[in-house]
PDB file of N, CA and C in Angstrom:
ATOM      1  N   UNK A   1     114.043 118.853 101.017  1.00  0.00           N
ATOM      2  CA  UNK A   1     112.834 118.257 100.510  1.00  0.00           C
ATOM      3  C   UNK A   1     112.090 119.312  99.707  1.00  0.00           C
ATOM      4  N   UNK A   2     111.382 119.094  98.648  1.00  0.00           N
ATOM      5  CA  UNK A   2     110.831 119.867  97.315  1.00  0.00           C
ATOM      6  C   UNK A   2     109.551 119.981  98.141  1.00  0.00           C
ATOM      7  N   UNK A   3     108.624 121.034  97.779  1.00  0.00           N
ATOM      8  CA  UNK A   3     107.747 121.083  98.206  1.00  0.00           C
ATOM      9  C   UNK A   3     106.299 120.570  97.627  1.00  0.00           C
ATOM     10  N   UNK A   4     105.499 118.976  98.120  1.00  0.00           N
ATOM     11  CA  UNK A   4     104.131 119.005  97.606  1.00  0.00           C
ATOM     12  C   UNK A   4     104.073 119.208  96.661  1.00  0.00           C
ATOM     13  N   UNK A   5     103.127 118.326  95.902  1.00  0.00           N
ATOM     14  CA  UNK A   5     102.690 118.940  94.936  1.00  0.00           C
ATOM     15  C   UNK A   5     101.065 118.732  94.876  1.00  0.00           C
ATOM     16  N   UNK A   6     100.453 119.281  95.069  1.00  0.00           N
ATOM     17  CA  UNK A   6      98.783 119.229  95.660  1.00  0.00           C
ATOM     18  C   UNK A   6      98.121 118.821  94.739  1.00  0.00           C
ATOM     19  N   UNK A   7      97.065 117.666  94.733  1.00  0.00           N
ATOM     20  CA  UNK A   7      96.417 117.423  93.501  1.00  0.00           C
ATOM     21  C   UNK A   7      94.890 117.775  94.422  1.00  0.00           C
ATOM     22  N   UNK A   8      93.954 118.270  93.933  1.00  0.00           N
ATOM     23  CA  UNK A   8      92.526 119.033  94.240  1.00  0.00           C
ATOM     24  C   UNK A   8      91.929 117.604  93.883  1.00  0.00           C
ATOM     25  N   UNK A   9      91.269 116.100  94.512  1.00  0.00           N
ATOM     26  CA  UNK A   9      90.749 115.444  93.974  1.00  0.00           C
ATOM     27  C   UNK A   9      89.522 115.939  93.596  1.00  0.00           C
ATOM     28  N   UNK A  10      88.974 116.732  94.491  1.00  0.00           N
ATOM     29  CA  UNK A  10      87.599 117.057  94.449  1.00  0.00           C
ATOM     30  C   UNK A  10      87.363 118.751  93.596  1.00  0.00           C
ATOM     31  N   UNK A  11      88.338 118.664  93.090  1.00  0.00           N
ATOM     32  CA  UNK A  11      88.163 120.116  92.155  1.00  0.00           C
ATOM     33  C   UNK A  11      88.243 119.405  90.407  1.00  0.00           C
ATOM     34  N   UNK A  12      90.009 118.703  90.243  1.00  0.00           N
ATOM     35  CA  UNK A  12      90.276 117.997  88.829  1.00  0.00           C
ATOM     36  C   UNK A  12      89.766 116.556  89.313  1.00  0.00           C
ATOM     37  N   UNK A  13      88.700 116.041  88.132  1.00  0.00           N
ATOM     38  CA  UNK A  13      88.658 114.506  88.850  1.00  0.00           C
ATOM     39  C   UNK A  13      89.667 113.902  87.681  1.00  0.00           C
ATOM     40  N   UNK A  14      90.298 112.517  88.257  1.00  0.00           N
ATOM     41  CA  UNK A  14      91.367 111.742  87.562  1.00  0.00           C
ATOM     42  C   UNK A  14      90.364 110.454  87.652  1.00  0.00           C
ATOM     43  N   UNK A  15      90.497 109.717  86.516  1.00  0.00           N
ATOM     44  CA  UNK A  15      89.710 108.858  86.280  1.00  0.00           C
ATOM     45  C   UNK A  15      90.838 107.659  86.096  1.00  0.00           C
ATOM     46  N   UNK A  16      90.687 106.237  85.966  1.00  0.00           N
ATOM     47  CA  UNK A  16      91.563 105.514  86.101  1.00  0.00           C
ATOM     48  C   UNK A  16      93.222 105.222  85.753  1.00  0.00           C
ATOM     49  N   UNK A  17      92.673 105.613  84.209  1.00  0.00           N
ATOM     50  CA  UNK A  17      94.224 105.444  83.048  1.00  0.00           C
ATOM     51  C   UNK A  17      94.971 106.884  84.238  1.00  0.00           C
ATOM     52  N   UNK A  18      94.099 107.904  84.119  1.00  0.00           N
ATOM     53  CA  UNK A  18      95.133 109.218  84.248  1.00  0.00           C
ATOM     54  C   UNK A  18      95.328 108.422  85.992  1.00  0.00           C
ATOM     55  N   UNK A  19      94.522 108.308  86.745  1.00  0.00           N
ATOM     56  CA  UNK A  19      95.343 108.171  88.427  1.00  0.00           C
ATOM     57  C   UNK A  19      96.531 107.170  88.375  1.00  0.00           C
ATOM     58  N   UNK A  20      96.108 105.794  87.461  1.00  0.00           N
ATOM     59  CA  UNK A  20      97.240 105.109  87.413  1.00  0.00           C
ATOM     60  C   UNK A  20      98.771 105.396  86.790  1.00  0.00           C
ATOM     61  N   UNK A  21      98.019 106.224  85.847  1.00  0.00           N
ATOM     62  CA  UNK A  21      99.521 106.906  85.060  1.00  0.00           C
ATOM     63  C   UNK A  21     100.479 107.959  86.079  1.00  0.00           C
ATOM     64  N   UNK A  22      99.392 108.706  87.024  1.00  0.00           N
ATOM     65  CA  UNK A  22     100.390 109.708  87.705  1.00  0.00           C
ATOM     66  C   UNK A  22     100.732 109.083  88.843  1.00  0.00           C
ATOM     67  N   UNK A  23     100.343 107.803  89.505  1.00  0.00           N
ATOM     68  CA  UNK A  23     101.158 107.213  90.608  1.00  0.00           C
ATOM     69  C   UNK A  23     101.600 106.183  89.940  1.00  0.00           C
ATOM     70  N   UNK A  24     102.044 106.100  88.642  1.00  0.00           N
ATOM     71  CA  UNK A  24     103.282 105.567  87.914  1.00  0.00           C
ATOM     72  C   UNK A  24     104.369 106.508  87.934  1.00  0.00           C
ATOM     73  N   UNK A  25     104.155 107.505  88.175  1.00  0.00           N
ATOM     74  CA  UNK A  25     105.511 108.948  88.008  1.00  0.00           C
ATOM     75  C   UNK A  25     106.145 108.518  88.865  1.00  0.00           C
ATOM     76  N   UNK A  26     105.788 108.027  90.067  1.00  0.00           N
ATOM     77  CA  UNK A  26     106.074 107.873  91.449  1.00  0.00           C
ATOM     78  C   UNK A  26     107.065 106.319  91.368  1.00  0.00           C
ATOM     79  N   UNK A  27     106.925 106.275  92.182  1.00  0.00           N
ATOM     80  CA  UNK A  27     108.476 104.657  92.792  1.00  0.00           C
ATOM     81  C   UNK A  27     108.262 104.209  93.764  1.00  0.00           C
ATOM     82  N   UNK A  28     107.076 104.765  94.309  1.00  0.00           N
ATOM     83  CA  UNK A  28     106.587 104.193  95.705  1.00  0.00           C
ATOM     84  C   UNK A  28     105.295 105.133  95.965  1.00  0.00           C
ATOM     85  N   UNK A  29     104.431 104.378  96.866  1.00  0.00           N
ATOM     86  CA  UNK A  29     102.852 104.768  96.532  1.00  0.00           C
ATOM     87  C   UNK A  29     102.276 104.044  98.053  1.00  0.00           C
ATOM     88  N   UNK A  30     101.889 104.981  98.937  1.00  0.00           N
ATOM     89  CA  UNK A  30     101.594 104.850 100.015  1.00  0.00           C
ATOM     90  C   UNK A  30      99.785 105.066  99.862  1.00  0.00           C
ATOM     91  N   UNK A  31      99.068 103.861 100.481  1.00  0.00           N
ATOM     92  CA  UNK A  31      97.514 104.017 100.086  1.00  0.00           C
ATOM     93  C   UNK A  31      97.000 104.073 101.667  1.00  0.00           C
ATOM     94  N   UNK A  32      96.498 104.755 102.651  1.00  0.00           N
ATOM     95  CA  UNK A  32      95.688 104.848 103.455  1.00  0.00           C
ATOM     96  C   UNK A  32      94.569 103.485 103.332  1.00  0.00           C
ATOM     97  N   UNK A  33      94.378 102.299 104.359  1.00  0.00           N
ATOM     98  CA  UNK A  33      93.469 101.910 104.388  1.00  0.00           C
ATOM     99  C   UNK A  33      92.741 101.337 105.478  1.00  0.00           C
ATOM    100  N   UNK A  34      91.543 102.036 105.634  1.00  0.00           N
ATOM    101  CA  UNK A  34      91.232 102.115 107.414  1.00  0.00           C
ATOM    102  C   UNK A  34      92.370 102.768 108.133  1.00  0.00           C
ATOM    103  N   UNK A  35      93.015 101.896 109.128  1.00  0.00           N
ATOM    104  CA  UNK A  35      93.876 102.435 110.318  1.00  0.00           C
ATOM    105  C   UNK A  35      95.040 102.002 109.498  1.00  0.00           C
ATOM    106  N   UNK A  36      95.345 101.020 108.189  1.00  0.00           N
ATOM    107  CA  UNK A  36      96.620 100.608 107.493  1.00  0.00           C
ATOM    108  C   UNK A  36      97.159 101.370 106.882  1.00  0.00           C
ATOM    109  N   UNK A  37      98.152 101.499 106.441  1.00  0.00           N
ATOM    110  CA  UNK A  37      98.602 102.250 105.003  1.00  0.00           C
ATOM    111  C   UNK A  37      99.594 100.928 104.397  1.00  0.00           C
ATOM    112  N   UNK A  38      98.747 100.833 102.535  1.00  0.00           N
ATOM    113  CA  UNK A  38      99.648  99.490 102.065  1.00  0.00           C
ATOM    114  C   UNK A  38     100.841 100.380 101.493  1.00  0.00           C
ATOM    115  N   UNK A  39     101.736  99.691 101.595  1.00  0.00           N
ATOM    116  CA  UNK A  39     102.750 100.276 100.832  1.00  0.00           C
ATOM    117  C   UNK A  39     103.400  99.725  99.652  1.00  0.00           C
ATOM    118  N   UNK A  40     103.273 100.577  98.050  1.00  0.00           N
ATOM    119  CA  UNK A  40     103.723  99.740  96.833  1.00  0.00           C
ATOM    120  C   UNK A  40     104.911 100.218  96.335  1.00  0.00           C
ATOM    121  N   UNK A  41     105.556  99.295  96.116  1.00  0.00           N
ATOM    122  CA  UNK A  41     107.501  99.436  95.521  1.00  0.00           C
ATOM    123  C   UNK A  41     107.247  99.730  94.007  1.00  0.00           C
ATOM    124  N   UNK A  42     106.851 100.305  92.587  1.00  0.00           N
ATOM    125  CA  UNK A  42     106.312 100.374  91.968  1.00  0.00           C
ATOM    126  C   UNK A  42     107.778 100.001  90.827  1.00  0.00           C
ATOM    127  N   UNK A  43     108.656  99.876  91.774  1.00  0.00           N
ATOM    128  CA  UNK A  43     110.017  99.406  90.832  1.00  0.00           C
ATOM    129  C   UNK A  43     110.104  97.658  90.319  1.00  0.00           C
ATOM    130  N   UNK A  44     109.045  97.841  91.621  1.00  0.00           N
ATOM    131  CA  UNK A  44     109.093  95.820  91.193  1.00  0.00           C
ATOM    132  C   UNK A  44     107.798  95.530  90.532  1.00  0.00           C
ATOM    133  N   UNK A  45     107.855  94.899  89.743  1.00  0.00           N
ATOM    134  CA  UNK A  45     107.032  94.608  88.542  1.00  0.00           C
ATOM    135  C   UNK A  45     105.805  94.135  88.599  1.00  0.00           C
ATOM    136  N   UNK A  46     105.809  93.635  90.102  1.00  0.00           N
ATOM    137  CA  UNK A  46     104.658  92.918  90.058  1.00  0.00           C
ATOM    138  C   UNK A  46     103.156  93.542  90.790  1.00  0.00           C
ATOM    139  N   UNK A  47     103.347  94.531  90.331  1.00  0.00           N
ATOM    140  CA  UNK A  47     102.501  95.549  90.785  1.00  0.00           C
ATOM    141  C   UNK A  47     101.815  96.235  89.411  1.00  0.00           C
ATOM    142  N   UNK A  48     100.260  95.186  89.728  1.00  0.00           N
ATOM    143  CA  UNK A  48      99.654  95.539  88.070  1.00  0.00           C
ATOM    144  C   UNK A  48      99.055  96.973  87.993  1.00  0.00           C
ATOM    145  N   UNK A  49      98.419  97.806  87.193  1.00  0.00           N
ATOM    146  CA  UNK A  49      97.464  98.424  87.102  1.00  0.00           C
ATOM    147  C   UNK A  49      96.750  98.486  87.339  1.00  0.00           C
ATOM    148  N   UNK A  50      95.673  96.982  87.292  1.00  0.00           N
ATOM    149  CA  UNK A  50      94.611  96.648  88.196  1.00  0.00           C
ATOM    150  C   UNK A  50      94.577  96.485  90.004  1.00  0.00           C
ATOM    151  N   UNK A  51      95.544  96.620  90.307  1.00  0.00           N
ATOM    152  CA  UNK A  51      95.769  95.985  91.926  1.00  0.00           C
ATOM    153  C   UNK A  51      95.895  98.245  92.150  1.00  0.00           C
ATOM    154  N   UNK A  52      96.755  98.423  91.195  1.00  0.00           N
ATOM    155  CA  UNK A  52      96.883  99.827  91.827  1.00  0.00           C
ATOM    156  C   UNK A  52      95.546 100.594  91.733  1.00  0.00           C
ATOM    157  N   UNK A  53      94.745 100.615  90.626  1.00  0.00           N
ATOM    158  CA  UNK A  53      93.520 101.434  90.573  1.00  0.00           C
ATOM    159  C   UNK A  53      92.945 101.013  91.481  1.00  0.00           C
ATOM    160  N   UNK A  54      92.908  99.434  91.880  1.00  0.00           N
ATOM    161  CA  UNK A  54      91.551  99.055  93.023  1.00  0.00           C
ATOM    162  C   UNK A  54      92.224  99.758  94.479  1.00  0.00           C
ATOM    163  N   UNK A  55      93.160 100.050  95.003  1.00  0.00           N
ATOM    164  CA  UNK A  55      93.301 100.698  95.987  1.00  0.00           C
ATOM    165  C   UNK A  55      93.264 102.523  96.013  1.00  0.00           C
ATOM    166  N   UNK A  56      93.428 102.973  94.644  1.00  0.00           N
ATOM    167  CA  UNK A  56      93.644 104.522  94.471  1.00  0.00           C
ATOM    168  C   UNK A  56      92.285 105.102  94.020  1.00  0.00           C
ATOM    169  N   UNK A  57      91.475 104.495  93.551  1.00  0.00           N
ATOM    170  CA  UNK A  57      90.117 104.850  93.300  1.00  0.00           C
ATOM    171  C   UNK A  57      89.299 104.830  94.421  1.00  0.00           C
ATOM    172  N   UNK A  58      88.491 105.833  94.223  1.00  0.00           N
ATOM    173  CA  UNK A  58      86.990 105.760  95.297  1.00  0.00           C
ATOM    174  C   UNK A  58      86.097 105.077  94.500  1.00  0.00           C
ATOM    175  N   UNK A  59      84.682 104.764  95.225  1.00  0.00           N
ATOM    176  CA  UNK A  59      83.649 104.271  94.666  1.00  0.00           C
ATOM    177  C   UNK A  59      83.066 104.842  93.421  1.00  0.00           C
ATOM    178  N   UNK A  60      83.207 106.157  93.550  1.00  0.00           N
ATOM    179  CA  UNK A  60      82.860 106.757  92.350  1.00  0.00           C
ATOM    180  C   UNK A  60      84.035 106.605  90.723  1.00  0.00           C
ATOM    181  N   UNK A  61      85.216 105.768  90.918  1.00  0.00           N
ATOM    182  CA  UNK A  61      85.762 105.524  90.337  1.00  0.00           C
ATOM    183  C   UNK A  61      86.584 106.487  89.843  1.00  0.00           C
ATOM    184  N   UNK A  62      86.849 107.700  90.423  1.00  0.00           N
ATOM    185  CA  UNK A  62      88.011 109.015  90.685  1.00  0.00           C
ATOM    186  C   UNK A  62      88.867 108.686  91.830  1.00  0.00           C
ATOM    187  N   UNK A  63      89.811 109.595  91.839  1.00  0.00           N
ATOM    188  CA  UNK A  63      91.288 109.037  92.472  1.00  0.00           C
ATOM    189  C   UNK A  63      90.771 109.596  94.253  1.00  0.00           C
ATOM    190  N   UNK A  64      91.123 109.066  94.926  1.00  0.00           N
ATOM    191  CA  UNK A  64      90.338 109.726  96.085  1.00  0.00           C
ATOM    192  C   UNK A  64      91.242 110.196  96.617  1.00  0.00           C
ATOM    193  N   UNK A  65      91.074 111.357  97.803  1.00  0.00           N
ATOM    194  CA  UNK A  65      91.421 112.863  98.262  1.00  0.00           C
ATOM    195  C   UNK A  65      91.789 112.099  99.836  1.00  0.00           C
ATOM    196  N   UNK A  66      92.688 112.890 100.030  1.00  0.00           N
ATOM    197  CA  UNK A  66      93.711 114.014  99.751  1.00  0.00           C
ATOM    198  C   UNK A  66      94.973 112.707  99.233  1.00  0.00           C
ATOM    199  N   UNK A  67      95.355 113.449  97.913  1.00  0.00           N
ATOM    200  CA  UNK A  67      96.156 112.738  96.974  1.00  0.00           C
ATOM    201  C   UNK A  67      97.968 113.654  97.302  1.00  0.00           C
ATOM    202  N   UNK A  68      98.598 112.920  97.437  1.00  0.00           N
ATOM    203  CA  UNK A  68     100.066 113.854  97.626  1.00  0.00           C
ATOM    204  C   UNK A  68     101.254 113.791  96.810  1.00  0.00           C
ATOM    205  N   UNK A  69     101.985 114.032  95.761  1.00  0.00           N
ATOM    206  CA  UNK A  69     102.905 113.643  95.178  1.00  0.00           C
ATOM    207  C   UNK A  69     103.972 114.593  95.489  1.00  0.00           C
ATOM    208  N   UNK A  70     105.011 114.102  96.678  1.00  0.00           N
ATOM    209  CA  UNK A  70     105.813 114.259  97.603  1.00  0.00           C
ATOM    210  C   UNK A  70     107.364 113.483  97.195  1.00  0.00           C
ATOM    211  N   UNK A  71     108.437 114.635  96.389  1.00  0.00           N
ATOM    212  CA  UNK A  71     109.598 113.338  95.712  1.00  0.00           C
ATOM    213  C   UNK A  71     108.998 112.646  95.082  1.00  0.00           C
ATOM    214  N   UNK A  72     109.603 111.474  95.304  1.00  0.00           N
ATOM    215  CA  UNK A  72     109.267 110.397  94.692  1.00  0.00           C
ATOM    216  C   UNK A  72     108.213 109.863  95.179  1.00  0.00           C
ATOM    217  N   UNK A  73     107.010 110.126  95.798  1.00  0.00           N
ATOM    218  CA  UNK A  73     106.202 108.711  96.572  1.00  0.00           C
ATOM    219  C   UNK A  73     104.779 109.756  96.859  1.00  0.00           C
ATOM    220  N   UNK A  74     103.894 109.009  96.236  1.00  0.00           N
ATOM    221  CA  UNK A  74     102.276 109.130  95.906  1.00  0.00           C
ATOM    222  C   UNK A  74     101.768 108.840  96.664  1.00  0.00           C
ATOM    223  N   UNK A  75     100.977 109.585  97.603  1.00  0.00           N
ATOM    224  CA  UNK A  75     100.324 109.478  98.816  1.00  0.00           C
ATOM    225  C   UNK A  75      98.927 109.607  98.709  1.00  0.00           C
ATOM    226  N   UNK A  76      98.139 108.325  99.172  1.00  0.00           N
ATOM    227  CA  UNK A  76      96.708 108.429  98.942  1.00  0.00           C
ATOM    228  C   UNK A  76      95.731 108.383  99.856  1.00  0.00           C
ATOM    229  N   UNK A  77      94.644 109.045 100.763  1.00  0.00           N
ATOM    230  CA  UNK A  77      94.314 109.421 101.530  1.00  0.00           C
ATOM    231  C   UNK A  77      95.073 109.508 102.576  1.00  0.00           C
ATOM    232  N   UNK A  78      94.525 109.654 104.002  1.00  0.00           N
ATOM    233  CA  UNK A  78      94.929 110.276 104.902  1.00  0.00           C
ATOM    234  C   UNK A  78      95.276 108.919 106.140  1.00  0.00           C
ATOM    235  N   UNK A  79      97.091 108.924 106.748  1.00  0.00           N
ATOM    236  CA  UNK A  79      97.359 107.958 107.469  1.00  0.00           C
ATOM    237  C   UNK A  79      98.543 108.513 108.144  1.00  0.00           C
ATOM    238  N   UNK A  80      98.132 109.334 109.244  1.00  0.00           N
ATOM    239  CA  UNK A  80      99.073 109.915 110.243  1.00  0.00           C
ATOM    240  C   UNK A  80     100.310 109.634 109.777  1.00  0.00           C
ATOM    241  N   UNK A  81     100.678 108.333 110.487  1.00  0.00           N
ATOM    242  CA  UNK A  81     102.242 107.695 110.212  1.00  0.00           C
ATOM    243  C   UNK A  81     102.905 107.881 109.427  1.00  0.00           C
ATOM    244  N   UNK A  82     102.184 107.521 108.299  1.00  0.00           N
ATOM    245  CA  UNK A  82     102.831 107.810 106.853  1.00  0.00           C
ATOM    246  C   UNK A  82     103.006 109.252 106.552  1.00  0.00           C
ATOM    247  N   UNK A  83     102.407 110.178 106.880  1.00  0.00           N
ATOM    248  CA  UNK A  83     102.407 111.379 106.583  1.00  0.00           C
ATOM    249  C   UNK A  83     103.859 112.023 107.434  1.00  0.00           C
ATOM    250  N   UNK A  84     103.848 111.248 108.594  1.00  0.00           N
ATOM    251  CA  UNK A  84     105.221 111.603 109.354  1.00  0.00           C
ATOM    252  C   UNK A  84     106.390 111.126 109.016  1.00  0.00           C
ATOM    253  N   UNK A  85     106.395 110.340 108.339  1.00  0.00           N
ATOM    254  CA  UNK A  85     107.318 109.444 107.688  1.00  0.00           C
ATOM    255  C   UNK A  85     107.904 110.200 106.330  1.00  0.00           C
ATOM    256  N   UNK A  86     106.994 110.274 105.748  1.00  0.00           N
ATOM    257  CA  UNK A  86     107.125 111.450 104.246  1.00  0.00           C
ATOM    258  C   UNK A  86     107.920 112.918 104.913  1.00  0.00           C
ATOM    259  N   UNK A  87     107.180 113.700 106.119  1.00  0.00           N
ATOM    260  CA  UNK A  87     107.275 114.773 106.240  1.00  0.00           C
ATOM    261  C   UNK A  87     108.163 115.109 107.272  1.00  0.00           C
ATOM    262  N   UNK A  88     109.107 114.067 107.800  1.00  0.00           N
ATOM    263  CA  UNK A  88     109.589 114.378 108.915  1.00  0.00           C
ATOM    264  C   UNK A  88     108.976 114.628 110.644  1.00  0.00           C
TER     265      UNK A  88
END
């Protein structure tokens, strides 16, 4: 496994086009929500831009922290499971 690649939300802010474009790099996109994490197949099509920014944005309309681009798969806030799942 490659190591992380750390994005600083709260240092570089990413504003919509750019958050959606860099968890387009990705093929799968794990979003923290509450106690959930949704999980998006980004190979299947039906996964708009709009559905992805409304889960990867904070209120302030920047990509919200702690952001992970891990292989293939974009990790967006913080959800135990998923993090064990990614990390072994």
């Amino acid at each position: 496994m490659s190591q992380p690649e750390f994005i600083l939300a709260n240092k570089q802010k990413f504003y919509q086009d750019e958050a959606v474009a860099l968890a387009r790099t990705c093929s799968r996109v794990i979003v923290a929500k509450g106690k959930k994490a949704l999980v998006f197949e980004l190979s299947d099509a039906s996964v708009s831009d709009e559905t992805l920014a409304s889960v990867i944005l904070g209120r302030s309309g920047t990509l919200r922290a702690p952001a992970l681009r891990v292989n293939d798969t974009f990790i967006v806030g913080f959800h135990a499971e998923s993090y064990e799942e990614v990390f072994g």
